[in-house]
Protein backbone atom coordinates (compact mmCIF):
# COMPACT_ATOMS: atom_id res chain seq x y z
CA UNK A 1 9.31 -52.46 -39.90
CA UNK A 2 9.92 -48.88 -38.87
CA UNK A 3 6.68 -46.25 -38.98
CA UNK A 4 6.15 -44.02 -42.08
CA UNK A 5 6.58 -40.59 -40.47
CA UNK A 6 2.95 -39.57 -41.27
CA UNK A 7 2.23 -42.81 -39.09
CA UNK A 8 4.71 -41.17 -36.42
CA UNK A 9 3.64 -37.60 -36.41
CA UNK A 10 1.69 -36.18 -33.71
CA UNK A 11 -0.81 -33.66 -33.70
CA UNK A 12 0.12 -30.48 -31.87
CA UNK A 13 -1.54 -29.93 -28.58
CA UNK A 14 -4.65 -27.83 -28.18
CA UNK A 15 -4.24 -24.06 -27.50
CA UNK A 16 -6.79 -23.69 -24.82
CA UNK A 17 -7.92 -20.24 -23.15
CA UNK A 18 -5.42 -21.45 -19.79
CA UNK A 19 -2.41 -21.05 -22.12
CA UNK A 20 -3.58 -17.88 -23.64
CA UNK A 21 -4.09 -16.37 -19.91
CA UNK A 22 -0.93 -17.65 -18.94
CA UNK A 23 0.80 -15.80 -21.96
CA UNK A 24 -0.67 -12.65 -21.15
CA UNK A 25 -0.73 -12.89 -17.29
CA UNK A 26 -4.93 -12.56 -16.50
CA UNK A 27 -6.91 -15.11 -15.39
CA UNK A 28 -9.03 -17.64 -17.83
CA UNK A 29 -11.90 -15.76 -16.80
CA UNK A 30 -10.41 -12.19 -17.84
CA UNK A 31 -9.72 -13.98 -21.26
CA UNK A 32 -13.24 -15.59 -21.49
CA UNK A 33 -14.88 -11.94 -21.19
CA UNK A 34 -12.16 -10.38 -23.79
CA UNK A 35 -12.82 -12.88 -26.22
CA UNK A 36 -16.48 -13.20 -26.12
CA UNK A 37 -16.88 -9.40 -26.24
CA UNK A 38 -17.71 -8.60 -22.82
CA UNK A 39 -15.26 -6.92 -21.12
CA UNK A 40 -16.03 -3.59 -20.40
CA UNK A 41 -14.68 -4.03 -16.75
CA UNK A 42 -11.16 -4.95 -18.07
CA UNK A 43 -8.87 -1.93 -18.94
CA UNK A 44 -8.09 -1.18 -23.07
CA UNK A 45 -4.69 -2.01 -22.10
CA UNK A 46 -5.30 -5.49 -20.49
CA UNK A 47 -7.71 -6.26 -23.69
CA UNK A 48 -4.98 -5.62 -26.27
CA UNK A 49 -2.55 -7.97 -24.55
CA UNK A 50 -4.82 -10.90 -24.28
CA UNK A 51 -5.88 -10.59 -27.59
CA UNK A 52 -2.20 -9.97 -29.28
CA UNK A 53 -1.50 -13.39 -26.94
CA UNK A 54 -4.66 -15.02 -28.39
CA UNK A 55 -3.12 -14.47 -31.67
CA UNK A 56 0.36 -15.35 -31.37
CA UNK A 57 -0.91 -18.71 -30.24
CA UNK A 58 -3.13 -19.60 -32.85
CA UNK A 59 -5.87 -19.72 -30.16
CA UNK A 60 -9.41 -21.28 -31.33
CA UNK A 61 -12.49 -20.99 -28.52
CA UNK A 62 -14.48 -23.63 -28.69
CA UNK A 63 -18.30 -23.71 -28.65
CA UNK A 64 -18.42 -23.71 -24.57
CA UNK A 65 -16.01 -21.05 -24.38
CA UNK A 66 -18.44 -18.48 -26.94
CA UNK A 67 -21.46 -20.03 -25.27
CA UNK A 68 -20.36 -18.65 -22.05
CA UNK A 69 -21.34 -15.09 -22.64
CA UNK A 70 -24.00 -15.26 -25.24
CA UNK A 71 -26.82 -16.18 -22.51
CA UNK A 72 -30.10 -14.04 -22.93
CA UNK A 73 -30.91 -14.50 -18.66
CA UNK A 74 -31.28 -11.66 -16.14
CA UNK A 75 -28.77 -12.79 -14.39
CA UNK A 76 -25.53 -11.08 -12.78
CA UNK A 77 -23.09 -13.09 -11.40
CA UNK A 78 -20.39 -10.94 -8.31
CA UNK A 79 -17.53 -13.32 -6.70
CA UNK A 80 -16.24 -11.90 -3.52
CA UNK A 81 -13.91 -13.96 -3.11
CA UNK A 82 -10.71 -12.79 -1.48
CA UNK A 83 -12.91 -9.51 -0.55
CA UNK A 84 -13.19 -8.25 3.16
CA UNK A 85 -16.54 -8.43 4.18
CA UNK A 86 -17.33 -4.54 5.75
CA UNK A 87 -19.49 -1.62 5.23
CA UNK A 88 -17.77 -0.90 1.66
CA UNK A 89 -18.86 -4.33 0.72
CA UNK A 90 -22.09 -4.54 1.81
CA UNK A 91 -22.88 -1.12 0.55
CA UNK A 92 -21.20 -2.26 -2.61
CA UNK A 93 -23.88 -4.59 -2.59
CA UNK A 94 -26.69 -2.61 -2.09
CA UNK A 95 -25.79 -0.59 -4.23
CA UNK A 96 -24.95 -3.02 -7.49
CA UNK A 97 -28.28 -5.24 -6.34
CA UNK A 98 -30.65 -2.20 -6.14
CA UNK A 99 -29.40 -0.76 -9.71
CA UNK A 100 -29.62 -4.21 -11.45
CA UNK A 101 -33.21 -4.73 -10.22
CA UNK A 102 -34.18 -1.62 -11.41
CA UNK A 103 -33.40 -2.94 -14.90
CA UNK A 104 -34.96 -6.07 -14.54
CA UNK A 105 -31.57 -8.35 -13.50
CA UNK A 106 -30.97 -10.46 -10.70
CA UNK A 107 -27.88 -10.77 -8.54
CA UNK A 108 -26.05 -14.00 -7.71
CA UNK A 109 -23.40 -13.31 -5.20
CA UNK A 110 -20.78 -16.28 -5.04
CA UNK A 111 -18.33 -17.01 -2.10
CA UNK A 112 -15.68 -19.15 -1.10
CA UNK A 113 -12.71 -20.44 -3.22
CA UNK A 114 -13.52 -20.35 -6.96
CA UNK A 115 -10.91 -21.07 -9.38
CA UNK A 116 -11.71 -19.43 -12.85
CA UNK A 117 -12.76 -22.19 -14.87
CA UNK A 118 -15.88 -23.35 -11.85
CA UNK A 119 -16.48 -19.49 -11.87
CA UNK A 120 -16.36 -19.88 -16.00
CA UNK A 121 -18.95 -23.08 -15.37
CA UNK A 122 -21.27 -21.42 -13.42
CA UNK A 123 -21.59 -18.49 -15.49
CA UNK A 124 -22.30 -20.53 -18.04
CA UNK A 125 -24.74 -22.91 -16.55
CA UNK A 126 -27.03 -20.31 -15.78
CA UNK A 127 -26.43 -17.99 -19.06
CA UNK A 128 -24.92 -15.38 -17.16
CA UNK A 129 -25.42 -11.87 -18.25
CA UNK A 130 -22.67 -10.46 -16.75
CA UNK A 131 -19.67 -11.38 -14.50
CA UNK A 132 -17.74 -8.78 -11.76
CA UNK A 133 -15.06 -10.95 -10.20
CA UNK A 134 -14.48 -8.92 -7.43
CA UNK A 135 -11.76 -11.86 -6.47
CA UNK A 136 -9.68 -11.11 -10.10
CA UNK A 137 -6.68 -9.64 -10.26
CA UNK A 138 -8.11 -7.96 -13.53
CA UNK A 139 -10.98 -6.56 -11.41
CA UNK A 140 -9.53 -5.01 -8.42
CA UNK A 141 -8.54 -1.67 -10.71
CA UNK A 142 -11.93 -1.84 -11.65
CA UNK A 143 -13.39 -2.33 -8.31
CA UNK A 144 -11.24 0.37 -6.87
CA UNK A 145 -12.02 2.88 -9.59
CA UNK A 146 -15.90 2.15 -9.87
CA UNK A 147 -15.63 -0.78 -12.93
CA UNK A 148 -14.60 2.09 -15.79
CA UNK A 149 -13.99 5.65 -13.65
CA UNK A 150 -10.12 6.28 -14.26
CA UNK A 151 -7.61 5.50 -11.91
CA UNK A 152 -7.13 8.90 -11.05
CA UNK A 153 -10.75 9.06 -9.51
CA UNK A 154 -9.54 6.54 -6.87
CA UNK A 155 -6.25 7.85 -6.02
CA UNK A 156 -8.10 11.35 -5.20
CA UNK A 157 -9.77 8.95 -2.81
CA UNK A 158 -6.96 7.11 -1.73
CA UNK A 159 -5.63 10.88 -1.08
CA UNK A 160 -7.39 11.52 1.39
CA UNK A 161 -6.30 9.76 4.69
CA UNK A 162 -2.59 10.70 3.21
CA UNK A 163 -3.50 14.35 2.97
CA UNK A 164 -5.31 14.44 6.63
CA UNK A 165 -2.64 13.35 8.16
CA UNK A 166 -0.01 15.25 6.37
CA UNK A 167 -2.19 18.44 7.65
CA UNK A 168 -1.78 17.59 10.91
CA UNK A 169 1.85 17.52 10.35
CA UNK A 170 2.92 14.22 10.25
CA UNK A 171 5.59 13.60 7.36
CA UNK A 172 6.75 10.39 7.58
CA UNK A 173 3.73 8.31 7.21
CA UNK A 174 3.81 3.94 6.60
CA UNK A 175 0.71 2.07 4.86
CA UNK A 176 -0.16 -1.06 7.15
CA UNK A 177 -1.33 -4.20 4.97
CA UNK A 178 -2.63 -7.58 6.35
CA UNK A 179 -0.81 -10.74 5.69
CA UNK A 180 -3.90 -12.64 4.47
CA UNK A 181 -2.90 -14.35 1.01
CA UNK A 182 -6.69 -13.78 0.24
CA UNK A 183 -6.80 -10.19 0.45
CA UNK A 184 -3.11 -9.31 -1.61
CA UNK A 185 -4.95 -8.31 -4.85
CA UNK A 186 -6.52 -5.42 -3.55
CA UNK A 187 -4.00 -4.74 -1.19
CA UNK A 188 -1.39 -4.46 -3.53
CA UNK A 189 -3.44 -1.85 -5.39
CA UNK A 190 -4.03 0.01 -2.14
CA UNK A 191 -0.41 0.30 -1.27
CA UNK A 192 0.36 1.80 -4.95
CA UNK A 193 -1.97 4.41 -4.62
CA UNK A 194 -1.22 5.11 -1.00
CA UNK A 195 2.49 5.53 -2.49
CA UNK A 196 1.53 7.37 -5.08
CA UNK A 197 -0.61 9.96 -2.42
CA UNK A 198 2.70 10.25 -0.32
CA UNK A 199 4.45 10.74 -3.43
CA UNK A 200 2.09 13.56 -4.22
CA UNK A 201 2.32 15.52 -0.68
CA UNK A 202 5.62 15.35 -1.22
CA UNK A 203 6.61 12.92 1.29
CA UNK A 204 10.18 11.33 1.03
CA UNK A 205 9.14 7.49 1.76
CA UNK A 206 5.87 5.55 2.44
CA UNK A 207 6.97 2.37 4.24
CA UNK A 208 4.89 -0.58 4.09
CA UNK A 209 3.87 -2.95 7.71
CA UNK A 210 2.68 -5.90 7.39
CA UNK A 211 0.75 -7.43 10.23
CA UNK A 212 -1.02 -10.79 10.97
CA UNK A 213 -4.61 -10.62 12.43
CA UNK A 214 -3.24 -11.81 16.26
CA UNK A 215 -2.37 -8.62 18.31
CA UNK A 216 0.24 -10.51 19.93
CA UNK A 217 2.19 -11.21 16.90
CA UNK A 218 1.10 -7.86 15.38
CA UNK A 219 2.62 -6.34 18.67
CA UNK A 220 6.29 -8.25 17.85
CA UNK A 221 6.35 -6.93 14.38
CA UNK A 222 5.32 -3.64 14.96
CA UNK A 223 7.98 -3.45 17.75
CA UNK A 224 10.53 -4.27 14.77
CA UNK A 225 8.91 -1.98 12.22
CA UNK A 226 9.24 1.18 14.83
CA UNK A 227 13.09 0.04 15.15
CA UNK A 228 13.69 0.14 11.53
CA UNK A 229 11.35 3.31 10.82
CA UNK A 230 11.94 5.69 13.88
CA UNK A 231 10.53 8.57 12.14
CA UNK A 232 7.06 7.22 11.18
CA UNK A 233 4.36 8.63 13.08
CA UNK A 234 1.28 7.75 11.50
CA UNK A 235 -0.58 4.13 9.98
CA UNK A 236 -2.89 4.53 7.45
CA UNK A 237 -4.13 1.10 7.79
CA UNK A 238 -5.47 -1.40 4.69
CA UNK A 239 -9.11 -1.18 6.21
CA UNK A 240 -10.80 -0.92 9.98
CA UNK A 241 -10.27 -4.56 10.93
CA UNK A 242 -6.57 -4.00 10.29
CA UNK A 243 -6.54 -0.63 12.15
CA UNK A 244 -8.08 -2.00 15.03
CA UNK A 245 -5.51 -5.21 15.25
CA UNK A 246 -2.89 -2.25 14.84
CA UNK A 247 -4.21 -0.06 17.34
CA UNK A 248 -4.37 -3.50 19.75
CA UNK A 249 -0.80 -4.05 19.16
CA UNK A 250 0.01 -0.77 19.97
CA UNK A 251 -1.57 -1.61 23.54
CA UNK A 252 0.96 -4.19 23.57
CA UNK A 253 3.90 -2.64 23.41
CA UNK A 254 2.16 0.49 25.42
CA UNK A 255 1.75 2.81 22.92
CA UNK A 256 -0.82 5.39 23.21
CA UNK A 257 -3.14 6.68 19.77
CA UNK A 258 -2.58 9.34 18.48
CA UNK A 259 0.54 10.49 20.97
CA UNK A 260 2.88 7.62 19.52
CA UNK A 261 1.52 6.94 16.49
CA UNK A 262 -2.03 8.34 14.49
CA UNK A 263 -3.83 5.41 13.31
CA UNK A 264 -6.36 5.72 10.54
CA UNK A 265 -8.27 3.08 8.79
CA UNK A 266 -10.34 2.78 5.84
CA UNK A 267 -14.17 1.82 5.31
CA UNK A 268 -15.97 2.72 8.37
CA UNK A 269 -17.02 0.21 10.12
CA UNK A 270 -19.64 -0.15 12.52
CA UNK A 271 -17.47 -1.08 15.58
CA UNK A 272 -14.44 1.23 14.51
CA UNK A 273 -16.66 3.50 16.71
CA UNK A 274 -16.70 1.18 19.95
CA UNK A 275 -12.91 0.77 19.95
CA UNK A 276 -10.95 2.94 22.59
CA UNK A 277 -9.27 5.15 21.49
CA UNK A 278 -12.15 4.94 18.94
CA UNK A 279 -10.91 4.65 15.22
CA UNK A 280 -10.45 7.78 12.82
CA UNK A 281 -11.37 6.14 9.63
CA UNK A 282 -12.56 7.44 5.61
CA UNK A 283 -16.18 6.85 4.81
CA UNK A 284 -16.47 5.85 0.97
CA UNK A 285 -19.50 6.29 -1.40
CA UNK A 286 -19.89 1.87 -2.15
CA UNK A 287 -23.61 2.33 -3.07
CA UNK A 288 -22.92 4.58 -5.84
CA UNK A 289 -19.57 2.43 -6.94
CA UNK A 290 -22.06 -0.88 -6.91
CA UNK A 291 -25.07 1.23 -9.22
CA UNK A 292 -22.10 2.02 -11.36
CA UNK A 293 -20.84 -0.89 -11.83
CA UNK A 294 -24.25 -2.67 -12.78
CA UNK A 295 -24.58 -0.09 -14.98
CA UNK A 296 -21.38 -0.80 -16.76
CA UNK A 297 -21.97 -4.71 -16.44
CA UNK A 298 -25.34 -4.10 -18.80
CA UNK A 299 -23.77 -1.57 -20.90
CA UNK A 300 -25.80 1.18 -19.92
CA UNK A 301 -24.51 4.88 -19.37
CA UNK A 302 -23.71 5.99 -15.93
CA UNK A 303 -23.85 9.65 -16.24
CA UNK A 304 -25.93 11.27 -12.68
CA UNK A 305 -24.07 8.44 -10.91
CA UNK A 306 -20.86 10.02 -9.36
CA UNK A 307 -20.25 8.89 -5.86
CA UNK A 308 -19.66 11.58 -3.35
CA UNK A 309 -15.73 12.42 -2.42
CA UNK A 310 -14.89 9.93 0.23
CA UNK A 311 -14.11 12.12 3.49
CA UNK A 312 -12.79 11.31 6.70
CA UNK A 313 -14.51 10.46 9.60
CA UNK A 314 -12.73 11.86 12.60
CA UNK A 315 -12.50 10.60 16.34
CA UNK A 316 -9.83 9.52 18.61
CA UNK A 317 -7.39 7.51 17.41
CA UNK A 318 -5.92 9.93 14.00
């Protein structure tokens, strides 16, 4: 005897927040804070497509998923994940710890590989207040700009190694990136605003070099990238652990800083300073970027809080 087909019919699956992410291209934990109201780190524009996804898929959240950011702790949750640990960072730090205790909040600091539904867990296991995923695609324009400064605020900064070496006349200038999967977010925002700073200074091209960590290696592809882009004569590297792995390759292939090529990094690091030729590099503001962003992760104003222009730090090697 065949089935009825209301005894054949199947239910439809479950929209859950991983299809609605996947629709609008953010993570699950960039949809958990639009649709629980608390996502004041995620840009207007970002909010508006998760939501028009949310509703073209009939999406529901369930009890967890509104639980999540409804908790009444003190607590602040920061993944670093995929972050490179420096001066900026720790600053960054500092900075976002210092302000938050001020106002009465703690500071959990997470590391390691987190995917968004154990960073979702945690948050909710402990009520979270608030969470900067520093490791989110959807945060690194917030990170970069200060969690809700405009972009613009940022590119001045990213404008500045660009214009300092463009002063001292060099016009064909390449961005140097690492080759870390970990670290692509952020430097995929890094090498749109350094193109948009050459673009600005009127420079015809900003190439892009990607190097490994191993000086060796670095050394092989450099060699390549110099035979392919003759004219460049300056590296405005990623940050100072990349400059320095540049700057080592360079030694390789017996190139002398600044003669052959001006390197300049980005963060100032400690032992940018020990290096020989010791690293040119841009000091940035962190500690006022991390009391910003605690103030925008409690919803409180941020006026007095402007971090100082980020400004180059000169020595040897730019």
């Amino acid at each position: 005897m065949s089935e009825s087909p209301r005894q054949s019919a199947r239910p439809s699956p479950r929209v859950t927040a991983k299809d609605v992410a996947r629709a609008s291209g953010v993570s699950q934990t960039t949809v958990s804070f639009v649709l629980n109201g608390a996502a004041g780190h995620v840009s207007q524009e970002t909010r508006e497509r998760v939501r028009e996804a949310a509703r073209t898929l009939d999406y529901v959240p369930n009890g967890s998923a509104q639980a999540l950011r409804k908790g009444a702790s003190r607590i602040v949750l920061l993944n670093v994940e995929g972050v490179p640990t420096g001066s900026g960072l720790g600053s960054y730090i500092r900075g976002l710890d210092a302000e938050l205790a001020s106002h009465q909040h703690v500071l959990l600091v997470l590391h390691g590989h987190l995917s968004s539904q154990a960073l979702s867990d945690v948050a909710q296991a402990v009520s979270a207040r608030a969470v900067i995923d520093l490791g989110d695609a959807g945060h690194a324009d917030a990170l970069a700009t200060g969690l809700g400064a405009s972009l613009t605020a940022f590119s001045a900064q990213a404008d500045v190694p660009v214009q300092y070496l463009v002063e001292r006349g060099h016009r064909h200038i390449a961005t140097v990136l690492p080759d870390t999967a970990e670290l692509q977010t952020l430097a995929g925002l890094r090498e749109r605003l350094m193109w948009q700073a050459a673009h600005t200074a009127g420079l015809a091209d900003c190439p892009t070099l990607v190097l490994p960590g191993d000086p060796e290696a670095a050394g092989q592809r450099l060699r390549t990238f110099r035979a392919e882009h003759p004219d460049v004569t300056a590296l405005a590297a990623y940050n100072d652990d990349l400059a320095l792995v540049t700057l080592a390759a360079m030694r390789h292939l017996g190139l002398r800083a600044p003669q052959d090529l001006a390197v300049i990094g980005f963060d100032d690091t400690p032992h940018g300073a020990l290096f020989s030729p010791a690293l040119t590099t841009v000091r940035l503001d962190a500690e006022s970027l991390g009391r910003i962003a605690a103030r925008h992760a409690l919803g409180l104003p941020t006026a007095g809080l402007a971090p100082e222009p980020a400004r180059v730090i000169v020595r040897q090697s730019g």
